[in-house]
N, C-alpha and C. Protein backbone atom coordinates (compact mmCIF):
# COMPACT_ATOMS: atom_id res chain seq x y z
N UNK A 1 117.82 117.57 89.71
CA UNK A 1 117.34 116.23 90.00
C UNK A 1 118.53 115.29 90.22
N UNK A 2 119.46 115.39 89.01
CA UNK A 2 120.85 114.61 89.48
C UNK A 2 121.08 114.53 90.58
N UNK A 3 121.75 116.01 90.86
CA UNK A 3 122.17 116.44 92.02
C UNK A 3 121.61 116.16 93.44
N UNK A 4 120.70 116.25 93.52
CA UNK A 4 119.78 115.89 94.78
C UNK A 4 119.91 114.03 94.79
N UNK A 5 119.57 113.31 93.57
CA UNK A 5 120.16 112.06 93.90
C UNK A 5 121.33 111.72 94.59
N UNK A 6 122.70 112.40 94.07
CA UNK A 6 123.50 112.58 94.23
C UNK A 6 123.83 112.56 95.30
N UNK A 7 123.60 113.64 95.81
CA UNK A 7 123.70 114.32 97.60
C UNK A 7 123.28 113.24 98.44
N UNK A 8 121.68 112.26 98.22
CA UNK A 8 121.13 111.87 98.87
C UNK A 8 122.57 110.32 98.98
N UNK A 9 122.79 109.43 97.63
CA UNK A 9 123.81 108.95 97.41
C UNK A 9 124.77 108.72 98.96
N UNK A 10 125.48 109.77 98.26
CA UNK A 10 126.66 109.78 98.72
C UNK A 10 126.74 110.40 100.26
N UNK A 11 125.47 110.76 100.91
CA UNK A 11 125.25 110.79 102.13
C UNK A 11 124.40 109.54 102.85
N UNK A 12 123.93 108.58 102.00
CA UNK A 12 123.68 107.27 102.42
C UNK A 12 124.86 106.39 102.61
N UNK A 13 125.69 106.54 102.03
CA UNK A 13 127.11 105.89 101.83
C UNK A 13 128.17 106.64 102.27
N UNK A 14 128.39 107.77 102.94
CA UNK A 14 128.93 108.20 103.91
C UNK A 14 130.40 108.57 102.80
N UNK A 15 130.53 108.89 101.30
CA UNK A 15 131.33 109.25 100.40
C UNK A 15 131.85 110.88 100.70
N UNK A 16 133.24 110.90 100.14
CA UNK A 16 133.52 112.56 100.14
C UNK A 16 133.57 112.61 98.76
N UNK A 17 133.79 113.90 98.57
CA UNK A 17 133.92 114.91 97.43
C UNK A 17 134.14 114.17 96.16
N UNK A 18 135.99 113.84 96.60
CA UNK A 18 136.53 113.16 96.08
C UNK A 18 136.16 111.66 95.31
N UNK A 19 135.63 111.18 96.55
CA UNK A 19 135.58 109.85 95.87
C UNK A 19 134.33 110.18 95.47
N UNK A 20 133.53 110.84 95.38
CA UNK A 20 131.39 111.03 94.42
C UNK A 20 132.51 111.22 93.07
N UNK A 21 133.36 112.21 93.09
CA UNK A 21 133.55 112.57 91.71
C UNK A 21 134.49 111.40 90.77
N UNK A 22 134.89 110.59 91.51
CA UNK A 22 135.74 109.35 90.41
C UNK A 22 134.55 108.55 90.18
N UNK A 23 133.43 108.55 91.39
CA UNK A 23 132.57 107.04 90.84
C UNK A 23 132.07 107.74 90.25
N UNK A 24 131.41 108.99 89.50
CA UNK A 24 130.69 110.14 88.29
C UNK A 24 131.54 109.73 87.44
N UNK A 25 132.77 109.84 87.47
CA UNK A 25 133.73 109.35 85.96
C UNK A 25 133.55 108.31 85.25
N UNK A 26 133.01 107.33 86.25
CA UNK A 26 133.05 106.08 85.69
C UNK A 26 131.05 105.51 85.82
N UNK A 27 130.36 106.17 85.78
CA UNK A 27 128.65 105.75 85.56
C UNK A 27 128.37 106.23 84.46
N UNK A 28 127.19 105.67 84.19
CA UNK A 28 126.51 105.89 83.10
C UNK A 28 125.76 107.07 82.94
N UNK A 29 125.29 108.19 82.33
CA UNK A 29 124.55 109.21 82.72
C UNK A 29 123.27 108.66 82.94
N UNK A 30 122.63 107.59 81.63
CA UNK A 30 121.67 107.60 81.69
C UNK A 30 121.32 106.82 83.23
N UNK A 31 121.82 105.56 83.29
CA UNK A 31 121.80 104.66 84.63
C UNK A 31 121.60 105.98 85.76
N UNK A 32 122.70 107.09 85.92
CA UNK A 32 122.31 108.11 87.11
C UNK A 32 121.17 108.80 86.47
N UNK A 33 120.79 109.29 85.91
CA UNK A 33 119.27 110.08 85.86
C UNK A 33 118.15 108.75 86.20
N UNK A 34 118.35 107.60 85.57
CA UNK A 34 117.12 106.86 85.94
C UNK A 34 117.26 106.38 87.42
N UNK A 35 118.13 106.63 88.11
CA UNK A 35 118.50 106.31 89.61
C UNK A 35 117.91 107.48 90.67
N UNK A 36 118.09 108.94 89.90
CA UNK A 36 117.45 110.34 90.10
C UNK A 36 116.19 110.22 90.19
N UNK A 37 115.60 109.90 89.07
CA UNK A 37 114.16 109.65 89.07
C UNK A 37 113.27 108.71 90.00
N UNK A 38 113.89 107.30 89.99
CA UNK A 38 114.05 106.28 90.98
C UNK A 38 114.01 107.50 92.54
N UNK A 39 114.59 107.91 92.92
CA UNK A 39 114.93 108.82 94.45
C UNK A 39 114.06 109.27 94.37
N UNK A 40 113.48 110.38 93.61
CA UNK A 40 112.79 111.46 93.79
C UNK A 40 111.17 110.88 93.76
N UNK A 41 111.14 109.56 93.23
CA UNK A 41 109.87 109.06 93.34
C UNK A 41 109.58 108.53 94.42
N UNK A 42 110.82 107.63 95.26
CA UNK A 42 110.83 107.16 96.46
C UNK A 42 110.50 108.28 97.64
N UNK A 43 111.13 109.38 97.47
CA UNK A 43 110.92 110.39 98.52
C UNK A 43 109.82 110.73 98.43
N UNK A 44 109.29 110.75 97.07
CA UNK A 44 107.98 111.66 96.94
C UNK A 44 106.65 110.22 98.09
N UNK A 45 106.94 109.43 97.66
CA UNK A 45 106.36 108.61 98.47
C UNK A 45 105.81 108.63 100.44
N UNK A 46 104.38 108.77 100.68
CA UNK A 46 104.51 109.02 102.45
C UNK A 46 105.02 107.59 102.82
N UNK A 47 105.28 108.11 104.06
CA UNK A 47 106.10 106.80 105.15
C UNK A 47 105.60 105.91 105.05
N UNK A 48 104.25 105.55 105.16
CA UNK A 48 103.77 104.39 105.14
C UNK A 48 103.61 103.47 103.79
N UNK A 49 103.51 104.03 102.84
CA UNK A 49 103.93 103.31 101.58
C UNK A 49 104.75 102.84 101.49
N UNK A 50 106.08 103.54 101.85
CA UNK A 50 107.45 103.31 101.89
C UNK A 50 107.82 101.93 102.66
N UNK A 51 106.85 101.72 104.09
CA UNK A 51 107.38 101.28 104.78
C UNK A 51 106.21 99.70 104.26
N UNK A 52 105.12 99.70 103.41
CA UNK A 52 104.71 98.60 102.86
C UNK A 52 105.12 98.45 101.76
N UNK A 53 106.18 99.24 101.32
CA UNK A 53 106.87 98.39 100.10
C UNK A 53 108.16 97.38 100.68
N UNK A 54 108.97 98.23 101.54
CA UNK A 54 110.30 97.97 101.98
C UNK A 54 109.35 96.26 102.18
N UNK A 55 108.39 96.29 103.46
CA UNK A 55 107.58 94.76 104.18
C UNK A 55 107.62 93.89 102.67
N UNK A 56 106.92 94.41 101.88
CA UNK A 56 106.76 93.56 100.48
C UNK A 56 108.03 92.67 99.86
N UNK A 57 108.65 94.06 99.72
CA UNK A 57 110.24 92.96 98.91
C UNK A 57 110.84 92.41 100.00
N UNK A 58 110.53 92.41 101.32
CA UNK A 58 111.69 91.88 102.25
C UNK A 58 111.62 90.17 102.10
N UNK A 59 110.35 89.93 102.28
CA UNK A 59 110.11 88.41 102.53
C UNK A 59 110.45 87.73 101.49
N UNK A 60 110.58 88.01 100.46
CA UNK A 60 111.21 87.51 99.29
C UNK A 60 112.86 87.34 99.58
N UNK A 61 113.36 88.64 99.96
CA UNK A 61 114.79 88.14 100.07
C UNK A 61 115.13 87.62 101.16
N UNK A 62 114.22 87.59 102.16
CA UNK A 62 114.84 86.74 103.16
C UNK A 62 114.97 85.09 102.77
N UNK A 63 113.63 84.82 102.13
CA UNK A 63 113.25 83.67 101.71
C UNK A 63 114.81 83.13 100.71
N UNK A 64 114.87 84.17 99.67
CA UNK A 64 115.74 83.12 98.57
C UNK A 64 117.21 83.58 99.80
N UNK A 65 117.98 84.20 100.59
CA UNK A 65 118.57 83.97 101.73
C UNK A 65 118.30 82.56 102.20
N UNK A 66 117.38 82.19 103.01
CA UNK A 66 116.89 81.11 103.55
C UNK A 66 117.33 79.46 102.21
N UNK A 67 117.19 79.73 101.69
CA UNK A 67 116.65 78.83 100.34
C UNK A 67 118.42 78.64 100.28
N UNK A 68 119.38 79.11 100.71
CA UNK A 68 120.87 78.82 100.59
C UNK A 68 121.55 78.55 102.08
N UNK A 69 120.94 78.58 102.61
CA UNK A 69 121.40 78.17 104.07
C UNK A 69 121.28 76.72 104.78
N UNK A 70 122.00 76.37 105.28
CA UNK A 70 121.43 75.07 106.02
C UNK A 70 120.47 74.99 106.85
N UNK A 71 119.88 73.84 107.34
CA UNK A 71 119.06 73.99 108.81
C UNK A 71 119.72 74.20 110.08
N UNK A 72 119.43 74.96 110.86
CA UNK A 72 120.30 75.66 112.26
C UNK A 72 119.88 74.02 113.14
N UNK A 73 120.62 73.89 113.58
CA UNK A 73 120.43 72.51 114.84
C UNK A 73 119.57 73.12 115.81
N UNK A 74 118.72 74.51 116.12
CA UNK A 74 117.80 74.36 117.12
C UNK A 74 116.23 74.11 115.86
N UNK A 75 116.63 74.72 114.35
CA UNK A 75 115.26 74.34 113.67
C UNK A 75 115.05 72.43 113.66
N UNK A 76 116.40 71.78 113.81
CA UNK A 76 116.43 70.55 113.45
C UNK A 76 116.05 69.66 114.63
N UNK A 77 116.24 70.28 116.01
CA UNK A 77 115.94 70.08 117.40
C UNK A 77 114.24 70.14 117.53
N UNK A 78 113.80 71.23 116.95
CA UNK A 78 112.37 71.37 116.81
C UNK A 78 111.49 70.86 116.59
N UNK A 79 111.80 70.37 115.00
CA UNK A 79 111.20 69.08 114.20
C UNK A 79 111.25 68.24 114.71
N UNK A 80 111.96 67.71 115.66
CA UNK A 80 112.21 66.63 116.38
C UNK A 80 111.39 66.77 117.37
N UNK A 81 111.21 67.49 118.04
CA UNK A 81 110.41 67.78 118.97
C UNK A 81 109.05 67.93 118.61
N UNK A 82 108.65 68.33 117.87
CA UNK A 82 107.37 67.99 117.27
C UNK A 82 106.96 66.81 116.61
N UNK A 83 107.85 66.00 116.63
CA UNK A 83 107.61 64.58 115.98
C UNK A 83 107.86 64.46 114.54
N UNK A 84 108.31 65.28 113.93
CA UNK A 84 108.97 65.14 112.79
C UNK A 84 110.19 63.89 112.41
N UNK A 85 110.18 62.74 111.55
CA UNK A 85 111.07 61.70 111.59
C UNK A 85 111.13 61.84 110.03
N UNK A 86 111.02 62.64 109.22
CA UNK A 86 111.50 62.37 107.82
C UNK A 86 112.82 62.92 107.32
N UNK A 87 113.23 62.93 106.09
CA UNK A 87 114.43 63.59 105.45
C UNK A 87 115.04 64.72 106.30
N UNK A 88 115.97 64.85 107.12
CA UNK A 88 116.63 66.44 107.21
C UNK A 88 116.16 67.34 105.75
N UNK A 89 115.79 68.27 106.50
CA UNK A 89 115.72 69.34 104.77
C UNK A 89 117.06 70.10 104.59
N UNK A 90 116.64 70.22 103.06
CA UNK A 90 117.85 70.66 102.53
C UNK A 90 118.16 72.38 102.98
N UNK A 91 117.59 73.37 103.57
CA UNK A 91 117.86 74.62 103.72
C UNK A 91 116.59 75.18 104.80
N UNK A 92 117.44 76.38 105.31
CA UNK A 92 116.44 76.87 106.51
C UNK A 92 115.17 76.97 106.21
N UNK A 93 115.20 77.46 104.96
CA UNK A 93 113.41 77.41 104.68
C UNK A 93 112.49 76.30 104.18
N UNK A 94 113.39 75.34 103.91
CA UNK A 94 112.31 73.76 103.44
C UNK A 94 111.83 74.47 105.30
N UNK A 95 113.11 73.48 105.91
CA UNK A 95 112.94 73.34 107.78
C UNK A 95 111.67 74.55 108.50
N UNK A 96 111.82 75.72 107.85
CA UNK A 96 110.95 76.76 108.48
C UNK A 96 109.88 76.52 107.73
N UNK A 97 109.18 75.95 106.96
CA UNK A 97 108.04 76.15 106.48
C UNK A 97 107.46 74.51 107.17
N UNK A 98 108.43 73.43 107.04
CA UNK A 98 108.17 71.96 107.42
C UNK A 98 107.44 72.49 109.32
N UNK A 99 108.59 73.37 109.72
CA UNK A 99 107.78 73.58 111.12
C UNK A 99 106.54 74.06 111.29
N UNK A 100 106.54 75.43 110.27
CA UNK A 100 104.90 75.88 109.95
C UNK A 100 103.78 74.79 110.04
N UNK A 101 103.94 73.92 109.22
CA UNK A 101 102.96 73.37 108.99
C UNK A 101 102.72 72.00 110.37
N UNK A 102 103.71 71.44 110.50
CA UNK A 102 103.44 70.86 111.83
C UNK A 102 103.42 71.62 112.99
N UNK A 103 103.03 72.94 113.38
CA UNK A 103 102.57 73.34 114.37
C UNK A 103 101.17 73.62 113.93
N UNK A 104 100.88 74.29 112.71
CA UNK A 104 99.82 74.38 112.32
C UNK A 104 98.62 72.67 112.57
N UNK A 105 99.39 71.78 112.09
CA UNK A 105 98.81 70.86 112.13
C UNK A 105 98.18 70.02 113.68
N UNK A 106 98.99 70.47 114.78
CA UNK A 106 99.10 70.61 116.56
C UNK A 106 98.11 71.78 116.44
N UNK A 107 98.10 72.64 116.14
CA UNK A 107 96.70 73.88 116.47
C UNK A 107 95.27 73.20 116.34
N UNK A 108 95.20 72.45 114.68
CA UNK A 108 93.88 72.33 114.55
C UNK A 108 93.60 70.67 115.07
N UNK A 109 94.64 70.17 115.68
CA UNK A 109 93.83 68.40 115.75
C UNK A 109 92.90 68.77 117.38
């Protein structure tokens, strides 16, 4: 089970011999078996699960991503263009959700 983590590892990360066996010197056993287990559950998983979990956690990290960024001058061009005249927002995603809703709000009048 290690081992197959292992392999999978250090062929995701494109590692040789050498360097799998210094970062083994320095991990935890237990941390690598629960990382083993972690793999072997993921694989055991069909594609499409896989591929509605990956969808699940993504929007989250794009979001707290977003949540540290500024507004891009074409999201700030936008708002403007839609008639938006309040506060600049503080990060891409106030700005991307502020647009949501004023287009939403142009759909239903």
């Amino acid at each position: 089970m290690v081992g197959y983590a292992l392999e999978t590892a250090c062929r995701r990360c494109h590692l040789e011999a050498a360097q799998t066996l210094l970062l083994l010197s320095e991990l935890d056993f237990e941390a690598l078996l629960a990382g083993a287990r972690w793999a072997l559950w993921w694989e055991s998983l069909p594609p499409a699960e896989q591929h509605r979990i990956r969808a699940e956690r993504s929007e989250p990290a794009i979001e707290r991503w977003m949540a540290h960024q500024p507004p891009t001058e074409k999201q700030l061009r936008y708002l403007h263009s839609l008639g938006y005249r309040g506060p600049t927002p503080a990060n891409r995603l106030e700005a991307s959700r502020l647009i949501d809703e004023l287009v939403e709000g142009v759909r239903h009048v």
